[in-house]
C-alpha atoms as a PDB file:
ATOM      1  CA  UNK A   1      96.795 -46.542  14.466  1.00  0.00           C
ATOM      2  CA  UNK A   2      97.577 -42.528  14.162  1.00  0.00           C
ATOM      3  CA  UNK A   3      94.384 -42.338  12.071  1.00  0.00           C
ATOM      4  CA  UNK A   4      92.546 -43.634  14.804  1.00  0.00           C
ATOM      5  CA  UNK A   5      93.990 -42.010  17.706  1.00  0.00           C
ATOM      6  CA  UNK A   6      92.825 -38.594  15.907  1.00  0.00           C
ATOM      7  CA  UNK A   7      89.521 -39.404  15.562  1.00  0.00           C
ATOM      8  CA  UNK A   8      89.333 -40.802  19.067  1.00  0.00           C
ATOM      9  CA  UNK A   9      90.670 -37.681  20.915  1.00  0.00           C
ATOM     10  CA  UNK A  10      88.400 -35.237  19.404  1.00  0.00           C
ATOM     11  CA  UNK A  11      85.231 -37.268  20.894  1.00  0.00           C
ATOM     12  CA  UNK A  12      86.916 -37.978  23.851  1.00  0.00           C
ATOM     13  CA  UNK A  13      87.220 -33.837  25.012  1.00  0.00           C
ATOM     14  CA  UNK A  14      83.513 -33.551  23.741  1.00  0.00           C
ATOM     15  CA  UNK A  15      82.711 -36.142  25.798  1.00  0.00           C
ATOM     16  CA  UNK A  16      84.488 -34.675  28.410  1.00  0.00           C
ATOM     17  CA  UNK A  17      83.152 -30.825  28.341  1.00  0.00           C
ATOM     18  CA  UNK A  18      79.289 -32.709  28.075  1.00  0.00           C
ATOM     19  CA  UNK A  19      79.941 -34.421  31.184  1.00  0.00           C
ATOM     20  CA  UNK A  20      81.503 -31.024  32.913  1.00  0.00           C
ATOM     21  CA  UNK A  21      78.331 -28.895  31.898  1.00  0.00           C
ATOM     22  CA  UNK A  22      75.915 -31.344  33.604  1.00  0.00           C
ATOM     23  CA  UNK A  23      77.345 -31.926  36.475  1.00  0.00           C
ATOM     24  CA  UNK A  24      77.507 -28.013  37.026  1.00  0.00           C
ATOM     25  CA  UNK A  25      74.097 -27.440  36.519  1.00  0.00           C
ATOM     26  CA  UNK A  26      73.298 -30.574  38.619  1.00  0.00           C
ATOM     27  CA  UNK A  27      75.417 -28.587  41.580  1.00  0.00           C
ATOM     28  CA  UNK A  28      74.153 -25.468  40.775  1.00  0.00           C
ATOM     29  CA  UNK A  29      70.152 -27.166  41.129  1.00  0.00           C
ATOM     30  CA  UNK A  30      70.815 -28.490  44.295  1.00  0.00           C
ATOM     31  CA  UNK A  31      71.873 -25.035  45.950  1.00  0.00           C
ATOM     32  CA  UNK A  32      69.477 -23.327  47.575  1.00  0.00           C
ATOM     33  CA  UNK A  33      67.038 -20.281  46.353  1.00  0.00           C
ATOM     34  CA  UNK A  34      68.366 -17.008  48.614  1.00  0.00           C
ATOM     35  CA  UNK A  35      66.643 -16.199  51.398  1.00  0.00           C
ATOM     36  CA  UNK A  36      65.131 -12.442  51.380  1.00  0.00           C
ATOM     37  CA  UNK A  37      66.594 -10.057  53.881  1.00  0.00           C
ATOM     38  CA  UNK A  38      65.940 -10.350  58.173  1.00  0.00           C
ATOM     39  CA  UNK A  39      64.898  -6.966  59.443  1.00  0.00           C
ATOM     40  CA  UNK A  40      68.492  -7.284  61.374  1.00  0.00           C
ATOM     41  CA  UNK A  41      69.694  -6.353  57.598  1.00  0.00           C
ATOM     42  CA  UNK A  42      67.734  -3.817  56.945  1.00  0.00           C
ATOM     43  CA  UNK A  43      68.386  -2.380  61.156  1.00  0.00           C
ATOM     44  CA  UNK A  44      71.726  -3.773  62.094  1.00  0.00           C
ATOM     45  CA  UNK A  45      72.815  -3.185  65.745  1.00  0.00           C
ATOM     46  CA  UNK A  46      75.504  -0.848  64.872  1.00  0.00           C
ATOM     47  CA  UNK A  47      72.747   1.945  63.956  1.00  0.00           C
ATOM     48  CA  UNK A  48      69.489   2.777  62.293  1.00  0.00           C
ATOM     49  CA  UNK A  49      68.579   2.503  58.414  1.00  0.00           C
ATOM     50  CA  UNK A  50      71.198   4.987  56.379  1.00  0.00           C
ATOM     51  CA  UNK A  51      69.980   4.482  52.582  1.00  0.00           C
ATOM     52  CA  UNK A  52      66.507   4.399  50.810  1.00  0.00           C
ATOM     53  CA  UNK A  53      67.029   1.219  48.798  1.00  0.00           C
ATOM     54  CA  UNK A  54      67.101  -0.474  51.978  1.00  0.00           C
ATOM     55  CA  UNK A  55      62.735  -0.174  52.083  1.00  0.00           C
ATOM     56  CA  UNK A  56      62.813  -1.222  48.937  1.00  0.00           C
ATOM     57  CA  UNK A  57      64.597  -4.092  49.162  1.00  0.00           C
ATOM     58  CA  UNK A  58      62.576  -5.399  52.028  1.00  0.00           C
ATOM     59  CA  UNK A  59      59.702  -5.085  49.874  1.00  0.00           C
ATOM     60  CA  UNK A  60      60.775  -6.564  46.985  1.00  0.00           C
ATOM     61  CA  UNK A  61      61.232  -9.782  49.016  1.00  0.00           C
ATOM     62  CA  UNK A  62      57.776 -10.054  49.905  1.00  0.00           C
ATOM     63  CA  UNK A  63      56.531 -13.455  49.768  1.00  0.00           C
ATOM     64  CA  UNK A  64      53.156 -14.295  47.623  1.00  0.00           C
ATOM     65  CA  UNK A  65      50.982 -16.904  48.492  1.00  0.00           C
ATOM     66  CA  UNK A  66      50.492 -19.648  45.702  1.00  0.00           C
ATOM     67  CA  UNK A  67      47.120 -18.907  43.763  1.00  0.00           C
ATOM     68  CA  UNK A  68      44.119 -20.927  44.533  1.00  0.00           C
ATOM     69  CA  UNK A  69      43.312 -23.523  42.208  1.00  0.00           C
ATOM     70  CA  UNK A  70      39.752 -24.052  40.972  1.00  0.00           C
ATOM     71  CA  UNK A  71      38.619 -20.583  40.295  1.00  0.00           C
ATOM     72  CA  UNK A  72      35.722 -19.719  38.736  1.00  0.00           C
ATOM     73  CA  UNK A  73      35.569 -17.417  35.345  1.00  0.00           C
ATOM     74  CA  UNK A  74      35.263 -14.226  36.083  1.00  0.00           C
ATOM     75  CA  UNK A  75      32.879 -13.099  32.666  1.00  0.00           C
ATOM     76  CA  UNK A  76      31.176  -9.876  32.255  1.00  0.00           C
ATOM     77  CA  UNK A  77      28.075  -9.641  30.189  1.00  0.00           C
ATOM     78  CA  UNK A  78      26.641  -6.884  28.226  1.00  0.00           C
ATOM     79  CA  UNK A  79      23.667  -6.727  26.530  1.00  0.00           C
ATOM     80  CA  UNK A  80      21.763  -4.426  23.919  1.00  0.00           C
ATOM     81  CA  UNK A  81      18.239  -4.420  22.969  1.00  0.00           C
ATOM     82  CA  UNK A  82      15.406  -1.971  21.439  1.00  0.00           C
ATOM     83  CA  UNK A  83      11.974  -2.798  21.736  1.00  0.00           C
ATOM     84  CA  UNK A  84       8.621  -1.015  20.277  1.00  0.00           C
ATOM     85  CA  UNK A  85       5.937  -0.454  22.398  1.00  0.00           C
ATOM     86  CA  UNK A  86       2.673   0.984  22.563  1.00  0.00           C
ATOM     87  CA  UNK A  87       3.389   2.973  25.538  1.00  0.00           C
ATOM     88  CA  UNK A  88       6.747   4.140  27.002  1.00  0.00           C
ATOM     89  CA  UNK A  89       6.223   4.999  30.802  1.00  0.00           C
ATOM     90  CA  UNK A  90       4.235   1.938  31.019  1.00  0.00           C
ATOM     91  CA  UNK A  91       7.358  -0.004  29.574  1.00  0.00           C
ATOM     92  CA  UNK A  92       9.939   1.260  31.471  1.00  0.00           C
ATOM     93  CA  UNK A  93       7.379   0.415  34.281  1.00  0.00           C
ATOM     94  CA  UNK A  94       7.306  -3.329  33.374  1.00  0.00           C
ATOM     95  CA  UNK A  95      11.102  -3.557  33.004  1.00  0.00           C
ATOM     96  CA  UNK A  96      11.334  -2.163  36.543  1.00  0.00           C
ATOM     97  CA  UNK A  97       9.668  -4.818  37.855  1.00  0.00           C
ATOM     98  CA  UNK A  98      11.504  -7.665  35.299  1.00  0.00           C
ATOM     99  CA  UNK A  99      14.743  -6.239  36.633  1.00  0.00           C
ATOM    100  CA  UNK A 100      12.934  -6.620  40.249  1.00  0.00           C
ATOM    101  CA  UNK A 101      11.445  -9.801  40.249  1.00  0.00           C
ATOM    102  CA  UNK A 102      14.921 -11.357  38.661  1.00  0.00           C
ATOM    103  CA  UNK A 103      17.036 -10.178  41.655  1.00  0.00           C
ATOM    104  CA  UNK A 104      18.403  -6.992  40.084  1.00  0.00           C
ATOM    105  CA  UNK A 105      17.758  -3.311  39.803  1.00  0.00           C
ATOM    106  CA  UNK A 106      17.482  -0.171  37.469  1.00  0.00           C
ATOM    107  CA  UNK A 107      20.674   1.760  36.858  1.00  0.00           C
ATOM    108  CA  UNK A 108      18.703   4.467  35.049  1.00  0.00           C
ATOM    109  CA  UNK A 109      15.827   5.678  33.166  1.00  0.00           C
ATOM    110  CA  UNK A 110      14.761   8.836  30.533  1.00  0.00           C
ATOM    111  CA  UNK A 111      12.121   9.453  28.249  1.00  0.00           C
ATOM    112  CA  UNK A 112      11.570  12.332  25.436  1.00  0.00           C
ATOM    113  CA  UNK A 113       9.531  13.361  23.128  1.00  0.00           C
ATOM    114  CA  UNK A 114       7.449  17.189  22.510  1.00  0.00           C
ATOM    115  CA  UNK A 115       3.664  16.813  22.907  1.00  0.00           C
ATOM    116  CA  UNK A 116       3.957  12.836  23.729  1.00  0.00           C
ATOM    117  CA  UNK A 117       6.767  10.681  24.956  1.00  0.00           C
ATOM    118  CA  UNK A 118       8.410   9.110  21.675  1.00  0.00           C
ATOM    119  CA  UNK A 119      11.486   7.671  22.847  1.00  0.00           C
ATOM    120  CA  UNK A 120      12.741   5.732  26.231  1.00  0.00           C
ATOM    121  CA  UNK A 121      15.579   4.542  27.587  1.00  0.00           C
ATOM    122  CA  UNK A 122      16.634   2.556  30.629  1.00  0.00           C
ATOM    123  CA  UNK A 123      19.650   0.026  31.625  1.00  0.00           C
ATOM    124  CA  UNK A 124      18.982  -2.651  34.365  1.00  0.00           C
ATOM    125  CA  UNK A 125      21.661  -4.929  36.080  1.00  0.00           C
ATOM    126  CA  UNK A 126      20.397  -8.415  36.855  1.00  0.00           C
ATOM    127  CA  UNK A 127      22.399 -11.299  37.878  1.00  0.00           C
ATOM    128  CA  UNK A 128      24.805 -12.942  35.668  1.00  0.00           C
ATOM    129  CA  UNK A 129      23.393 -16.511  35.591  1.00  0.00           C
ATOM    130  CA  UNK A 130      19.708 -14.923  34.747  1.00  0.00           C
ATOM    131  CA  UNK A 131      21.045 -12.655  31.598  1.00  0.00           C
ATOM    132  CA  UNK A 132      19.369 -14.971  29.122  1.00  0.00           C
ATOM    133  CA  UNK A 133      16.254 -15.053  31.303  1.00  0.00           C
ATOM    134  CA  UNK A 134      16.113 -11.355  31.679  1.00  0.00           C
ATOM    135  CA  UNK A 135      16.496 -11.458  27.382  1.00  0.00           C
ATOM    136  CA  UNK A 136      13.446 -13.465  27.352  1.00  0.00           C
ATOM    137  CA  UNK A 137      11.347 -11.545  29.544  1.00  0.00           C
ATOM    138  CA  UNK A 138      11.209  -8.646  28.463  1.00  0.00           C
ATOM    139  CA  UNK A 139      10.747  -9.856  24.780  1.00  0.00           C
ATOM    140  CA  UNK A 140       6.983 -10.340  25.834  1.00  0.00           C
ATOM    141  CA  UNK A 141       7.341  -6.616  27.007  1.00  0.00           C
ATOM    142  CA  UNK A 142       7.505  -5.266  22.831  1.00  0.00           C
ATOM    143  CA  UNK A 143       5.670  -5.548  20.318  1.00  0.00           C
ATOM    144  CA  UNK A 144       8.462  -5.865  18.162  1.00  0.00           C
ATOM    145  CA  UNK A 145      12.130  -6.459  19.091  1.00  0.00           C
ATOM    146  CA  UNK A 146      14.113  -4.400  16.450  1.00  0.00           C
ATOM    147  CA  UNK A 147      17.561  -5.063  17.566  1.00  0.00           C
ATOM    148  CA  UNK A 148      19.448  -6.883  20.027  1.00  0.00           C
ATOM    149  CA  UNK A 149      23.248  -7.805  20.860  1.00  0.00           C
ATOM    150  CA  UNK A 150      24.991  -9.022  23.374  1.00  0.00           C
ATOM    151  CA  UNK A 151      29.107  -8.692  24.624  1.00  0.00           C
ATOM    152  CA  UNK A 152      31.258 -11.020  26.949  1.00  0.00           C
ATOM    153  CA  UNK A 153      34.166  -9.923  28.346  1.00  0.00           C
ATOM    154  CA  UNK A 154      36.567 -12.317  30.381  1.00  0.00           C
ATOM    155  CA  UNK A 155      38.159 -10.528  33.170  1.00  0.00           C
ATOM    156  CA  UNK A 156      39.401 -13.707  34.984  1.00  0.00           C
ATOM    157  CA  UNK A 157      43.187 -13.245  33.858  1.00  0.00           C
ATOM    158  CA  UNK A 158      43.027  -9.796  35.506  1.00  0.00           C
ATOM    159  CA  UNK A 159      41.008 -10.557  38.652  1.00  0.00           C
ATOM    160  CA  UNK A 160      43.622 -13.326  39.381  1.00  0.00           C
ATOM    161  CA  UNK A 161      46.503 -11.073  38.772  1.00  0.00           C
ATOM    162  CA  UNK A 162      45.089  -8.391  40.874  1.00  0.00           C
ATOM    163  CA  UNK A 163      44.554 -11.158  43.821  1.00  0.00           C
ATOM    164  CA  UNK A 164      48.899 -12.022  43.172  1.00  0.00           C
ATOM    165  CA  UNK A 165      49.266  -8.076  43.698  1.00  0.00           C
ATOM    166  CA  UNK A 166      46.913  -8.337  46.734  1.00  0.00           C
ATOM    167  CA  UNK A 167      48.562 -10.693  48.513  1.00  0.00           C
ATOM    168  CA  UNK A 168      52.219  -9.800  47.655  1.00  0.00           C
ATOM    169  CA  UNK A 169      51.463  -6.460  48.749  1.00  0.00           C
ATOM    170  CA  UNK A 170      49.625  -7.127  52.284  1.00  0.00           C
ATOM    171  CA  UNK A 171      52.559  -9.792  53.161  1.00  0.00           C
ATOM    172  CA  UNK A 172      54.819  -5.701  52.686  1.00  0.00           C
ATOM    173  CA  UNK A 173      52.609  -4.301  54.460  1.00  0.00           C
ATOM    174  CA  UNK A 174      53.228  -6.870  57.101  1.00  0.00           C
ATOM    175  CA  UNK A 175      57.060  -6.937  56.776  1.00  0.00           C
ATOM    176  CA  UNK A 176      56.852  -2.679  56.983  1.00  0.00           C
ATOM    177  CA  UNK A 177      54.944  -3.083  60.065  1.00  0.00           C
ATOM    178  CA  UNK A 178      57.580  -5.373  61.720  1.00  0.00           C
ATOM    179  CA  UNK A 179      60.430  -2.966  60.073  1.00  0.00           C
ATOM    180  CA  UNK A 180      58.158  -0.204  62.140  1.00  0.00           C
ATOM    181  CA  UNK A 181      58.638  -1.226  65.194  1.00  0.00           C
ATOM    182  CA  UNK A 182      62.512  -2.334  65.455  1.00  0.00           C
ATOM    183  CA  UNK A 183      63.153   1.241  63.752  1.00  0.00           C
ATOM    184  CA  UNK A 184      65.608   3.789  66.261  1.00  0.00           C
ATOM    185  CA  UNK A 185      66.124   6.925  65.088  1.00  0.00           C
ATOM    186  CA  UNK A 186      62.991   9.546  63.698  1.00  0.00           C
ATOM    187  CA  UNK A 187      64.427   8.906  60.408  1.00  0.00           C
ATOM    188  CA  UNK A 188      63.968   5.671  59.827  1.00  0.00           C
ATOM    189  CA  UNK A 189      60.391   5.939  61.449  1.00  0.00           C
ATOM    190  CA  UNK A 190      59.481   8.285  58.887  1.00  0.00           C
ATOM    191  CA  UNK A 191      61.158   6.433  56.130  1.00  0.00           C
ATOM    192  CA  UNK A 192      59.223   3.280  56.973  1.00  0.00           C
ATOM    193  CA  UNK A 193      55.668   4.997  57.749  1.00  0.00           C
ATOM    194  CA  UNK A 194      55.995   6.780  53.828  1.00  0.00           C
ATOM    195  CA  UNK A 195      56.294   3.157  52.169  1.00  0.00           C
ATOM    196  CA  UNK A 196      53.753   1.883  54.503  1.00  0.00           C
ATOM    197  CA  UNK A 197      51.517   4.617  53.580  1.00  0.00           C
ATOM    198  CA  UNK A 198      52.383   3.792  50.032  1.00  0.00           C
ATOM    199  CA  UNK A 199      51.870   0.727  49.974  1.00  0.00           C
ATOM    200  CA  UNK A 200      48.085   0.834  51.608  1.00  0.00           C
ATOM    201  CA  UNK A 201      47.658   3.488  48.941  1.00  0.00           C
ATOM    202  CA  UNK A 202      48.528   0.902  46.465  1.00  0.00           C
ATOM    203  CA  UNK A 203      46.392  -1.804  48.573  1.00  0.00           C
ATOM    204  CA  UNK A 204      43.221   0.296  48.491  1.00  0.00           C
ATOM    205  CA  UNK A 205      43.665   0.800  44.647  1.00  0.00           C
ATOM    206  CA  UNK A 206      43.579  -2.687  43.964  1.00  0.00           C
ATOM    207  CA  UNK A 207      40.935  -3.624  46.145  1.00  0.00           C
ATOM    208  CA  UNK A 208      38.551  -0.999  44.684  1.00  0.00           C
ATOM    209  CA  UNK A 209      39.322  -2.767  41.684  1.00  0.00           C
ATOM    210  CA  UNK A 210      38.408  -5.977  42.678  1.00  0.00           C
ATOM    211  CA  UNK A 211      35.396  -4.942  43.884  1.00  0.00           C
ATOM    212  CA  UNK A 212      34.467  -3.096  40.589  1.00  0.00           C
ATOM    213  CA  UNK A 213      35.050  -6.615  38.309  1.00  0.00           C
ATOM    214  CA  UNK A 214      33.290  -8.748  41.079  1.00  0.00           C
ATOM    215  CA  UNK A 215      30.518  -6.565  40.791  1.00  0.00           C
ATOM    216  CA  UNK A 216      30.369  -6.183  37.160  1.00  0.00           C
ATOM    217  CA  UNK A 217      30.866  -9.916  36.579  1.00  0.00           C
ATOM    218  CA  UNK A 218      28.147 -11.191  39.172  1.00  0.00           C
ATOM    219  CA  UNK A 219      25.350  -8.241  37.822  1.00  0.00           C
ATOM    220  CA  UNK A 220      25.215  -8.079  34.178  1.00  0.00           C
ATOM    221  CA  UNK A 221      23.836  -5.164  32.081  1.00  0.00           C
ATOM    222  CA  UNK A 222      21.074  -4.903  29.897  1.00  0.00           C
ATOM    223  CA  UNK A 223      20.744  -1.543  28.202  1.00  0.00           C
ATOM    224  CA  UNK A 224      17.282  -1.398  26.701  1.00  0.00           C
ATOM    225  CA  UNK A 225      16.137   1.323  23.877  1.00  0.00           C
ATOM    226  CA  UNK A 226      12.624   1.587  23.379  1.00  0.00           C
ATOM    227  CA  UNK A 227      10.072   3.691  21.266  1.00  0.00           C
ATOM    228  CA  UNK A 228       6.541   4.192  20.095  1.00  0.00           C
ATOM    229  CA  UNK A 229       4.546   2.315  17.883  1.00  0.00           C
ATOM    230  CA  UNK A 230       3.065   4.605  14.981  1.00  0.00           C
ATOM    231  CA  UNK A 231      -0.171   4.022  13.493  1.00  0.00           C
ATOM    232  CA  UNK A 232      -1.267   2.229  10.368  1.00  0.00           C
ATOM    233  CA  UNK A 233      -1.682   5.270   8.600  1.00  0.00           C
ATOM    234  CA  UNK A 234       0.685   7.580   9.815  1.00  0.00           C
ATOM    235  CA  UNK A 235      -1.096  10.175  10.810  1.00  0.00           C
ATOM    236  CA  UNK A 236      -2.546   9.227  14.244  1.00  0.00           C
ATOM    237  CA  UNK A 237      -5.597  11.438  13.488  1.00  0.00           C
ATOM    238  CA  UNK A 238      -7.728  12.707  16.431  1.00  0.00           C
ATOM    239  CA  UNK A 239     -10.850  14.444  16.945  1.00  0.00           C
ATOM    240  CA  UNK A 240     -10.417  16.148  20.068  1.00  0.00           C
ATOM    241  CA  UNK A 241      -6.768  17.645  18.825  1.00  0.00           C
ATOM    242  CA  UNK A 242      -8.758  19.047  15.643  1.00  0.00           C
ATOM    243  CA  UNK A 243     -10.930  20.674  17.904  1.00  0.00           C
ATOM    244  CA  UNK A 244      -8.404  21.998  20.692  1.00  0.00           C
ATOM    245  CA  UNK A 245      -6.251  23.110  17.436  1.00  0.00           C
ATOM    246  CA  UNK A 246      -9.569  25.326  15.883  1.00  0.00           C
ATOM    247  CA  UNK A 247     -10.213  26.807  19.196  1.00  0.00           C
ATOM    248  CA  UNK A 248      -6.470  27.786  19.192  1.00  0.00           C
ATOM    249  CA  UNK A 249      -6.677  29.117  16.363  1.00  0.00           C
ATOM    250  CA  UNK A 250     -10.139  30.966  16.683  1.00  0.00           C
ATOM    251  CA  UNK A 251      -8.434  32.591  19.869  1.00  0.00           C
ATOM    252  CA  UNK A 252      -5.399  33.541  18.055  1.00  0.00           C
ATOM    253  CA  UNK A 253      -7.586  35.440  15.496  1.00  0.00           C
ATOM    254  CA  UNK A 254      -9.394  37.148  18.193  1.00  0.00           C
ATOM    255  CA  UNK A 255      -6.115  38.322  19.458  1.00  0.00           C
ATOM    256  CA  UNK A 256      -4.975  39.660  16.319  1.00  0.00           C
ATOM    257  CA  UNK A 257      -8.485  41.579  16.613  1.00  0.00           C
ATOM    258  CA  UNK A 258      -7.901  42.783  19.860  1.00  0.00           C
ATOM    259  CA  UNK A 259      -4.567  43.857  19.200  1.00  0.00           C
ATOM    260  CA  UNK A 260      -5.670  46.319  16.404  1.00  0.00           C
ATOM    261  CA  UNK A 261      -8.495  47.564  18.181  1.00  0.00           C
ATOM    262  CA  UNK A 262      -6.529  48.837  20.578  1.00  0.00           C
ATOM    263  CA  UNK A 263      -3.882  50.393  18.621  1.00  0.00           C
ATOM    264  CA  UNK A 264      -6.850  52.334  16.912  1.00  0.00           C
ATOM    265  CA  UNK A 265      -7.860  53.465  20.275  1.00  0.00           C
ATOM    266  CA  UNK A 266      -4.648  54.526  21.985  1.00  0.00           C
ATOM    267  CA  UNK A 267      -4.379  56.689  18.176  1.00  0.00           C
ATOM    268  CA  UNK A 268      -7.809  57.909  18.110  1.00  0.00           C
ATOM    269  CA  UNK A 269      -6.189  61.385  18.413  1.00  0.00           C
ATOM    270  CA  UNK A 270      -4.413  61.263  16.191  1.00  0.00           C
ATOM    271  CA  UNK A 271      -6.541  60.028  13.609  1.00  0.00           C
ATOM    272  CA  UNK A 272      -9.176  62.340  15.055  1.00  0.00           C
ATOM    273  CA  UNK A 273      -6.945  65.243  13.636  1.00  0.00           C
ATOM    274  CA  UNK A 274      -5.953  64.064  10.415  1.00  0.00           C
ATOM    275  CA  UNK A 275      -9.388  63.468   9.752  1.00  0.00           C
ATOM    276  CA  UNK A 276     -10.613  67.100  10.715  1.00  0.00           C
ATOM    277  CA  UNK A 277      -7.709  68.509   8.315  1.00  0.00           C
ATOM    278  CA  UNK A 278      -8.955  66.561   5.825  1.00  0.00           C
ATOM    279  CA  UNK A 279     -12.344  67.602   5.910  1.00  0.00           C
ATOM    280  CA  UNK A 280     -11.633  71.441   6.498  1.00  0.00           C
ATOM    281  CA  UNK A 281      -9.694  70.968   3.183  1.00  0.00           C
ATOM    282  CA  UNK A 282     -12.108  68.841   1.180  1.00  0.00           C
ATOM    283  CA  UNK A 283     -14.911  71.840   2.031  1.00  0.00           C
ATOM    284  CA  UNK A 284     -12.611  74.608   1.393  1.00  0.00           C
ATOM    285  CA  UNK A 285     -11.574  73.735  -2.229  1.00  0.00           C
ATOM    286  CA  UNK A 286     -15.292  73.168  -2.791  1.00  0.00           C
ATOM    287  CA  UNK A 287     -16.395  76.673  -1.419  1.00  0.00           C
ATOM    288  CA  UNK A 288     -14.079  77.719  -3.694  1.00  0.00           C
ATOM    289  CA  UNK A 289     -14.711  76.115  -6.867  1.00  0.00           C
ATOM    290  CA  UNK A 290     -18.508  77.013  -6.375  1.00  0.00           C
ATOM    291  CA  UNK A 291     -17.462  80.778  -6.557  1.00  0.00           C
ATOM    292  CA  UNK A 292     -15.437  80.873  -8.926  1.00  0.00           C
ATOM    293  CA  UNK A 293     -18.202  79.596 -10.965  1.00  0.00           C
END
C-alpha cells in the first residue's frame, strides 16, 4: 500500500502542474492584443508633448494593412547577345526598329572603329512578356550569333516588402497629421512637423524604389554586341584604296622634294660663298704650282 501511494503522488503533482500551465496560457490567449496609444496619450490635457519618445511611440503603433493576396512575380530579365554583321550602322538601325515595332525603345547606342566602323554596341528595353520574341528577332538580324545569355532576377520578395513599408508608413504619416493638429505649444508643432518631414522623406525613398523594380520588371534588357564580318581572305583587298594610297604616297615624295628645294634656296648664300672660296683656292694653288715649275 506505501509502495503504491509513492508512485501515485509523484504523477499526481505532474498531473497537476500540466493542467496549471494550460489553463494559463488558455487565459493568457483569450486577453486581448494592446491597443496602440490615442493622441490624448501622446497630448494629455494637462499640457503639450514633454519627451521625444513620445513621436516615436505613436509611430511605432502604426497599423499595416494585410498584403494583397494573388500577386503577380515581380521577375527581371536580362539578356546578352553578340551578333556579326555585314554592316554596323545598318544593324543598329534594324534593332531600332525591332526594339520599336515590339513596344520598347533604345537605351543607347556607339560604334568604333579607325578608317571603318568595326565594332557596335547598343542595349534596348522591350517588354517583359516579348523577351524571347525580341531574342528571335534579331537573330535574323546576324549573320552569325556568337554568344548569347540571359539572367532572371526575382524581385517579388522585395517589391512586397517595400509595399508593407509603404503602407505602414503612410498610415504615420496619417497619425502625425492628426498628432499635428491637436499639438499646443511651438514645441510640439515643431517636434511633430520634423517626424512628419521624416517620414515623407522615408515615403518618397521607397516609392522611387518601387517605381525603379516595376519598371525594370515590366521592360526587360537586351544588351546587344555586334561586329564586322571579315572577308574570306583576310585582307579585304581594294582597288581604289591601292590607288588613293600611291597618290598619297606620290604626294608625300613630292613634299619631301619641295621641302629640300627650298632649304637650298633660303641657303643659296650661303652656299654661293663657300663655293666662291673654294674656287679662288682651287685656282690659286694651281697658279702656283704652274710657277714653280
Amino acid at each position: 500500500m506505501n509502495r503504491t501511494i509513492k508512485i501515485l503522488v509523484p504523477v499526481l503533482i505532474i498531473l497537476g502542474l500540466v493542467l496549471t500551465a494550460g489553463c494559463s496560457r488558455i487565459q493568457e490567449s483569450s486577453m486581448p492584443a494592446p491597443m496602440p496609444p490615442q493622441a490624448e496619450e501622446v497630448f494629455p490635457s494637462t499640457g503639450g508633448m514633454s519627451k521625444d519618445y513620445a513621436l516615436e511611440a505613436a509611430s511605432s503603433y502604426a497599423p499595416a494593412e494585410p498584403e494583397a493576396g494573388g500577386m503577380d512575380r515581380r521577375l527581371v530579365k536580362t539578356g546578352y547577345i553578340t551578333l556579326e554583321v555585314n554592316d554596323i550602322t545598318e544593324s543598329i538601325a534594324d534593332i531600332a526598329k525591332v526594339a520599336e515595332s515590339l513596344g520598347g525603345y533604345v537605351v543607347s547606342s556607339n560604334e568604333s572603329g579607325d578608317k571603318d566602323i568595326t565594332y557596335g554596341r547598343i542595349s534596348i528595353r522591350v517588354p517583359s512578356d516579348r523577351f524571347d520574341e525580341a531574342f528571335d528577332r534579331l537573330r535574323t538580324l546576324a549573320i552569325k550569333v556568337t554568344n548569347k545569355s540571359t539572367d532572371t532576377r526575382d524581385v517579388t520578395e522585395e517589391y512586397t516588402d517595400l509595399q508593407a513599408q509603404l503602407r505602414n508608413l503612410e498610415a504615420t504619416e496619417a497619425q502625425y497629421l492628426e498628432l499635428l493638429k491637436k499639438a499646443e505649444t511651438v514645441e510640439d508643432t515643431l517636434k511633430v512637423y520634423q517626424q512628419l518631414s521624416n517620414t515623407r522623406r522615408e515615403i518618397e525613398r521607397i516609392k522611387g524604389r518601387i517605381q525603379y523594380l516595376e519598371r525594370t520588371s515590366d521592360m526587360a534588357l537586351i544588351e546587344i554586341s555586334l561586329y564586322k564580318t571579315q572577308p574570306i581572305d583576310g585582307t579585304g583587298w581594294s582597288a581604289l584604296e591601292t590607288l588613293k594610297s600611291a597618290v598619297r604616297g606620290l604626294a608625300t615624295f613630292g613634299k619631301a622634294l619641295a621641302n629640300i628645294a627650298i632649304w637650298l634656296l633660303i641657303f643659296s648664300p650661303v652656299w654661293i660663298i663657300i663655293l666662291v672660296v673654294v674656287l679662288y683656292f682651287t685656282r690659286w694653288r694651281k697658279k702656283k704650282a704652274r710657277s714653280s715649275r
